[in-house]
C-alpha atoms as a PDB file:
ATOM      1  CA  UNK A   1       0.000   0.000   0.000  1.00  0.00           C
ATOM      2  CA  UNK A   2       1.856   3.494  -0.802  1.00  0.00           C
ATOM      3  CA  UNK A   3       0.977   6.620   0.849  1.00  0.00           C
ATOM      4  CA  UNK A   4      -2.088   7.643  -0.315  1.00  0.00           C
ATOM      5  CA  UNK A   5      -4.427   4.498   0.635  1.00  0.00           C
ATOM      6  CA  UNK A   6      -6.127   4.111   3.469  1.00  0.00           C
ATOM      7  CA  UNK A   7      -6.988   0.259   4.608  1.00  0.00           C
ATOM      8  CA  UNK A   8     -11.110  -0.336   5.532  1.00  0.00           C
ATOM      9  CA  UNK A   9     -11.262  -4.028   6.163  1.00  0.00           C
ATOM     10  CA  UNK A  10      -8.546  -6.920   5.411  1.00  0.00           C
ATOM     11  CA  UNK A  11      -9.748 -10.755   5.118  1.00  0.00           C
ATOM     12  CA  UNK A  12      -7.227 -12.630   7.053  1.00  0.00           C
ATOM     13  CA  UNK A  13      -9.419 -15.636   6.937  1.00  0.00           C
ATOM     14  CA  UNK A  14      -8.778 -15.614   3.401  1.00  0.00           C
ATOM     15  CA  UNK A  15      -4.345 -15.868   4.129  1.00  0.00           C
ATOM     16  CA  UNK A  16      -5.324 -18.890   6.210  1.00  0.00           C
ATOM     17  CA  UNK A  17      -7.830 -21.097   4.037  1.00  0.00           C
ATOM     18  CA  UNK A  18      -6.300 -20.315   0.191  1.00  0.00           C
ATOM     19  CA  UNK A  19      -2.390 -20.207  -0.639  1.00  0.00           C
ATOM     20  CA  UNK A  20      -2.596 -16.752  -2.702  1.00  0.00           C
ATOM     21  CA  UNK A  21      -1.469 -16.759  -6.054  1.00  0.00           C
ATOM     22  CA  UNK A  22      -2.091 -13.489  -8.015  1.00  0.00           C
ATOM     23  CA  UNK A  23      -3.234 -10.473  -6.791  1.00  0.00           C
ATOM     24  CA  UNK A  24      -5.274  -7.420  -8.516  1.00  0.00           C
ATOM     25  CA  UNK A  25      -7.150  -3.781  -7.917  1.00  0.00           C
ATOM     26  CA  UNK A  26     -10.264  -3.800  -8.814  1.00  0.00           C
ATOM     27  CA  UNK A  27     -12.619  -0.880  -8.766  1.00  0.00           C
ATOM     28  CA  UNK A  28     -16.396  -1.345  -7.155  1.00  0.00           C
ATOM     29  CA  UNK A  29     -19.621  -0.051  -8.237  1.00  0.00           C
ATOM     30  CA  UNK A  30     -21.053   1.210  -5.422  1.00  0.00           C
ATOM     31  CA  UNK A  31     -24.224   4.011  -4.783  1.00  0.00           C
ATOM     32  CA  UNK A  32     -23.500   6.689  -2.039  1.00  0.00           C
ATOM     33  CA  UNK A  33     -24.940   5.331   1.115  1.00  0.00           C
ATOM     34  CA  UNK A  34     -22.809   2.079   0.465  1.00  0.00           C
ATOM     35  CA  UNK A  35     -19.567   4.820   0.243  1.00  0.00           C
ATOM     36  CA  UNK A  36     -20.305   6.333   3.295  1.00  0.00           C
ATOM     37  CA  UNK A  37     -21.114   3.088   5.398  1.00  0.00           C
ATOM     38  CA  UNK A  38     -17.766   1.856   4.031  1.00  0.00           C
ATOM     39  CA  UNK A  39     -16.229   4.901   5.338  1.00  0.00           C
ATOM     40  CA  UNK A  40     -17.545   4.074   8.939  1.00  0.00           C
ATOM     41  CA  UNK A  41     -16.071   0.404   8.379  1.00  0.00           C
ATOM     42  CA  UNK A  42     -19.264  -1.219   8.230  1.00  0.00           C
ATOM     43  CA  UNK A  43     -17.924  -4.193   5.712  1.00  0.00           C
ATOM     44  CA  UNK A  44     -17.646  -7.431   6.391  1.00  0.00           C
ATOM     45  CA  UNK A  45     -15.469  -9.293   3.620  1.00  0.00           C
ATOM     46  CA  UNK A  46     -15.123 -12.822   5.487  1.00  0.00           C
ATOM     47  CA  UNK A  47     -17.322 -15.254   3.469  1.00  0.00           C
ATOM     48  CA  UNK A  48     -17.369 -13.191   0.241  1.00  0.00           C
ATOM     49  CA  UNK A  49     -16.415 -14.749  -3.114  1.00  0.00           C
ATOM     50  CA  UNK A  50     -15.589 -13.409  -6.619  1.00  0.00           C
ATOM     51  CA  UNK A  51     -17.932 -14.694  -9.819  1.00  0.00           C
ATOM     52  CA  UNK A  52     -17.987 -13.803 -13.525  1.00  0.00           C
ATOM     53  CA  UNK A  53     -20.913 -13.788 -15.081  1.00  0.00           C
ATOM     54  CA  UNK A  54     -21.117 -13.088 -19.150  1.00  0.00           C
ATOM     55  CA  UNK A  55     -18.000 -11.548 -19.191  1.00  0.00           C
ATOM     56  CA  UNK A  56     -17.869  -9.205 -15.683  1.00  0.00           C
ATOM     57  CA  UNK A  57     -17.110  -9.902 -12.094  1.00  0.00           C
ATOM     58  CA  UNK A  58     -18.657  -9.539  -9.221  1.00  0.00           C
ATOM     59  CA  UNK A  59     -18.024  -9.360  -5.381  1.00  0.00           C
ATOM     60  CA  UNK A  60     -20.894 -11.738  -3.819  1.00  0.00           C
ATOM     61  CA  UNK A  61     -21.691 -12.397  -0.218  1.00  0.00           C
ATOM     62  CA  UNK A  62     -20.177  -8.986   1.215  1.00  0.00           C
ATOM     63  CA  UNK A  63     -21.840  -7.807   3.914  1.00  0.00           C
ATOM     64  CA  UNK A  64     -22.262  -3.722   2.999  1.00  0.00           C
ATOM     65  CA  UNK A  65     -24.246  -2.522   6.631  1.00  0.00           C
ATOM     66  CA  UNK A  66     -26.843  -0.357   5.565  1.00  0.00           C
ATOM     67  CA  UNK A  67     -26.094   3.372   6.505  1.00  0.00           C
ATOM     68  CA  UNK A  68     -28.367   4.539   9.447  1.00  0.00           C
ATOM     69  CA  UNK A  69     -29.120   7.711   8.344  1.00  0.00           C
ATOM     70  CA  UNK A  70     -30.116   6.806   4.866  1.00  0.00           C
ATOM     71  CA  UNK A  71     -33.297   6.394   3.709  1.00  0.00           C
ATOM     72  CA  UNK A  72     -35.860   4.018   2.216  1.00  0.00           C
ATOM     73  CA  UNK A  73     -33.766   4.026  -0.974  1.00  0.00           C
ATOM     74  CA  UNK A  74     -30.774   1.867   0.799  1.00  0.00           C
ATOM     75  CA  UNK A  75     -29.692  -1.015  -1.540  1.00  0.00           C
ATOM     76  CA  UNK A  76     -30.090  -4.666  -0.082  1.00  0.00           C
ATOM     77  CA  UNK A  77     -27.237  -5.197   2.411  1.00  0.00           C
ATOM     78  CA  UNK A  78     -25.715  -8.686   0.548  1.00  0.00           C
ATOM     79  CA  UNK A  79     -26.144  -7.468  -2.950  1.00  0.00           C
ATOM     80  CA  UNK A  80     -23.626  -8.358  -5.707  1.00  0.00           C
ATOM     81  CA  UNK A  81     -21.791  -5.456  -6.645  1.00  0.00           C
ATOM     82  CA  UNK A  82     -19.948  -5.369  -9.960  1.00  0.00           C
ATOM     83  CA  UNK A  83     -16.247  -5.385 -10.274  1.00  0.00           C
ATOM     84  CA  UNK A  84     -14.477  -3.284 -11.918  1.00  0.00           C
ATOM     85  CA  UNK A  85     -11.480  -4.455 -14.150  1.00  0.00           C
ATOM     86  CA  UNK A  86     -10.040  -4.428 -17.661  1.00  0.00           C
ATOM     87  CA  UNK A  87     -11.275  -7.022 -20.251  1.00  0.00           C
ATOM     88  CA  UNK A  88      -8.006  -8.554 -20.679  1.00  0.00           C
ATOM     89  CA  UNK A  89      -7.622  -9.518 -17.095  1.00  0.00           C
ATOM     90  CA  UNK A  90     -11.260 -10.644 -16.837  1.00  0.00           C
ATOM     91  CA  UNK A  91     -10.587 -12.829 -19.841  1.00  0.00           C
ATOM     92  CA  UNK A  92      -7.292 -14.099 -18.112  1.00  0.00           C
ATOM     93  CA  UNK A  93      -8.792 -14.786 -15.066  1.00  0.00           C
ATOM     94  CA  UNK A  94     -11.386 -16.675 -16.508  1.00  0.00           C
ATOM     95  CA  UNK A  95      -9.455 -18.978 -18.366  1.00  0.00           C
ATOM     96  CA  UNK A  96      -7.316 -19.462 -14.621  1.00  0.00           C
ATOM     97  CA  UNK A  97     -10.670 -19.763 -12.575  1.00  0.00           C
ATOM     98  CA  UNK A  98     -11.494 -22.810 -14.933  1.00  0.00           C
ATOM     99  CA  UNK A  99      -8.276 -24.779 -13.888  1.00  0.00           C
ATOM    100  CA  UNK A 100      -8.993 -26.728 -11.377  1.00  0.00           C
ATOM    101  CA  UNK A 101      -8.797 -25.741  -7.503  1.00  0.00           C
ATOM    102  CA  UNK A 102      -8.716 -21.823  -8.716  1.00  0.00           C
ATOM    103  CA  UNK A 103     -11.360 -19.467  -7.185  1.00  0.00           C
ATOM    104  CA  UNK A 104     -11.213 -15.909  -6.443  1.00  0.00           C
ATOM    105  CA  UNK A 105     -11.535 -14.004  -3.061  1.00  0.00           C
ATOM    106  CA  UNK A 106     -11.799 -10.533  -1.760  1.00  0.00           C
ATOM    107  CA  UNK A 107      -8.048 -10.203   0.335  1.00  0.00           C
ATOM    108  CA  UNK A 108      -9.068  -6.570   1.565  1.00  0.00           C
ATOM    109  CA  UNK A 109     -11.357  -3.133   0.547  1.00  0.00           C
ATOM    110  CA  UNK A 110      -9.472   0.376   1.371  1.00  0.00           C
ATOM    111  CA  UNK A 111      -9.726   3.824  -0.572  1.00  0.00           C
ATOM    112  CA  UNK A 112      -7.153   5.588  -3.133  1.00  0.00           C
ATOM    113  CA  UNK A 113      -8.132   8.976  -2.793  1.00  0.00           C
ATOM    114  CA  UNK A 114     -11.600   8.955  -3.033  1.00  0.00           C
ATOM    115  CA  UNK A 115     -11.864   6.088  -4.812  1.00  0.00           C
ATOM    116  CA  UNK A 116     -12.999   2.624  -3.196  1.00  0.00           C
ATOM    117  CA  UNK A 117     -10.844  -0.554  -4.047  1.00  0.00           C
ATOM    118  CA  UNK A 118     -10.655  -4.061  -3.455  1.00  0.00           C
ATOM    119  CA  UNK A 119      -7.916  -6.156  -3.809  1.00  0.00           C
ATOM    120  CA  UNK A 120      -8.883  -9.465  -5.291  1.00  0.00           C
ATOM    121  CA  UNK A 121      -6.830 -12.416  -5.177  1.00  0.00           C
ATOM    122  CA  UNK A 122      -6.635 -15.868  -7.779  1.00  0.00           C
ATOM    123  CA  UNK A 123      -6.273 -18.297  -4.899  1.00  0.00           C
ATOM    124  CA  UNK A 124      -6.063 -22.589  -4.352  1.00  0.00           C
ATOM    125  CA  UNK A 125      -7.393 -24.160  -1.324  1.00  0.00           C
ATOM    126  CA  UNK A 126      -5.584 -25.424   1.252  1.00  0.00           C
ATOM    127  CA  UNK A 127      -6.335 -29.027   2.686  1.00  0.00           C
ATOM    128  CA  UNK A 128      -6.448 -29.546   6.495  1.00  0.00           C
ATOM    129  CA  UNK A 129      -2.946 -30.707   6.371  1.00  0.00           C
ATOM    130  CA  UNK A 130      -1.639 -27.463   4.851  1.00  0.00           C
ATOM    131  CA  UNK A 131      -3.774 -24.963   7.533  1.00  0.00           C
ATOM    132  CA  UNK A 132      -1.960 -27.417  10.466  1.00  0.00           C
ATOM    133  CA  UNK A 133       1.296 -26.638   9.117  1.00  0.00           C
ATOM    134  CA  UNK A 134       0.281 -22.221   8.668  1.00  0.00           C
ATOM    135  CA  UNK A 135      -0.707 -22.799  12.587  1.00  0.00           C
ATOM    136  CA  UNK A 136       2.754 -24.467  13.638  1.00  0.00           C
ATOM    137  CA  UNK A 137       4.546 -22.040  11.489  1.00  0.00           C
ATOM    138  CA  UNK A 138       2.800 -18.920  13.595  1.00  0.00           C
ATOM    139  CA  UNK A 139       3.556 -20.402  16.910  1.00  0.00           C
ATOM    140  CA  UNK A 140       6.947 -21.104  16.150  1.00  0.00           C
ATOM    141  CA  UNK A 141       7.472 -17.603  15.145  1.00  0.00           C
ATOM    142  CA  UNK A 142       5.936 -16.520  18.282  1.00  0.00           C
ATOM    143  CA  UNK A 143       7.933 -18.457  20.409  1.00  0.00           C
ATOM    144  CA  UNK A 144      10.980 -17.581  18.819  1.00  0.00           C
ATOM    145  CA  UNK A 145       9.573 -13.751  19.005  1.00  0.00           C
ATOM    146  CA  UNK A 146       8.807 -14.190  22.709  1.00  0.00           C
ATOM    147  CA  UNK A 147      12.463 -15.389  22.985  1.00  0.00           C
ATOM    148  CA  UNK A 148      14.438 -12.812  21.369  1.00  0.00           C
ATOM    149  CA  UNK A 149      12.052 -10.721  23.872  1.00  0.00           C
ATOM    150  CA  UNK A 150      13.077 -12.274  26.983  1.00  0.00           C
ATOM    151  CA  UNK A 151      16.260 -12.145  26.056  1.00  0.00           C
ATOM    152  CA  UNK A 152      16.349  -8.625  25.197  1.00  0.00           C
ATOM    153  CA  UNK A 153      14.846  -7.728  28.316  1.00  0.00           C
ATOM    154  CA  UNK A 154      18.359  -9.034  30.268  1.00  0.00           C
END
């Protein structure tokens, strides 16, 4: 992230379940009261999924909290809201989503400038055996962290 972003909501279930193989920036189409909710950090990325359909993606299952002081004309909360990416890496994403094991997943939604992004990455499941190993990796870092600490502090 360089200077000018500003991080709303990261999916770190995502890092755990999915080894991550590409990443991209996609745009979102979004109406106003979805902007400013967004802005509070009312978005909940954690069991959202990518999908094309004829051609264009979309972000499904993300939870957009309706903003309180809106009015009747809030959109529905779970919506799909449309992607927005050049045709030549929709096309090359397609032809990777087809291969088996590929799917794509929100990582995390933040702003550039004004503008509201998500970062979407090409991903592979992981199988049980794989998430045991990402949890004994973390708690050997921490232990060795918690070391260096201790050792620091004498």
């Amino acid at each position: 992230m360089g200077g000018n972003e500003r991080l709303i909501q990261q999916n770190k279930k995502a890092y755990f379940d999915y080894f991550i193989e590409d990443k991209y920036e996609a745009g979102i189409s979004l109406v106003g009261s979805e902007v400013k909710s967004i802005k509070l950090g009312k978005v909940n990325l954690k069991d959202s999924y990518c999908s094309i359909d004829n051609g264009e993606l979309f972000l499904r299952n993300c939870f957009v909290t309706a903003y309180e002081k809106g009015s009747y004309f809030n959109k529905d909360e779970k919506r799909p809201r449309k992607l927005l990416l050049h045709s030549y890496e929709i096309n090359k994403l397609i032809g990777k989503v087809k291969e088996k094991g590929y799917t794509l997943i929100p990582t995390k939604i933040y702003f550039v400038g004004r503008r509201v992004k998500v970062e979407i990455a090409l991903a592979k499941g992981k199988h049980s055996y794989d998430k045991r190993a990402s949890i004994k990796e973390k708690d050997v870092k921490r232990s060795i962290e918690r070391d260096l600490l201790l050792l620091k502090k004498k």
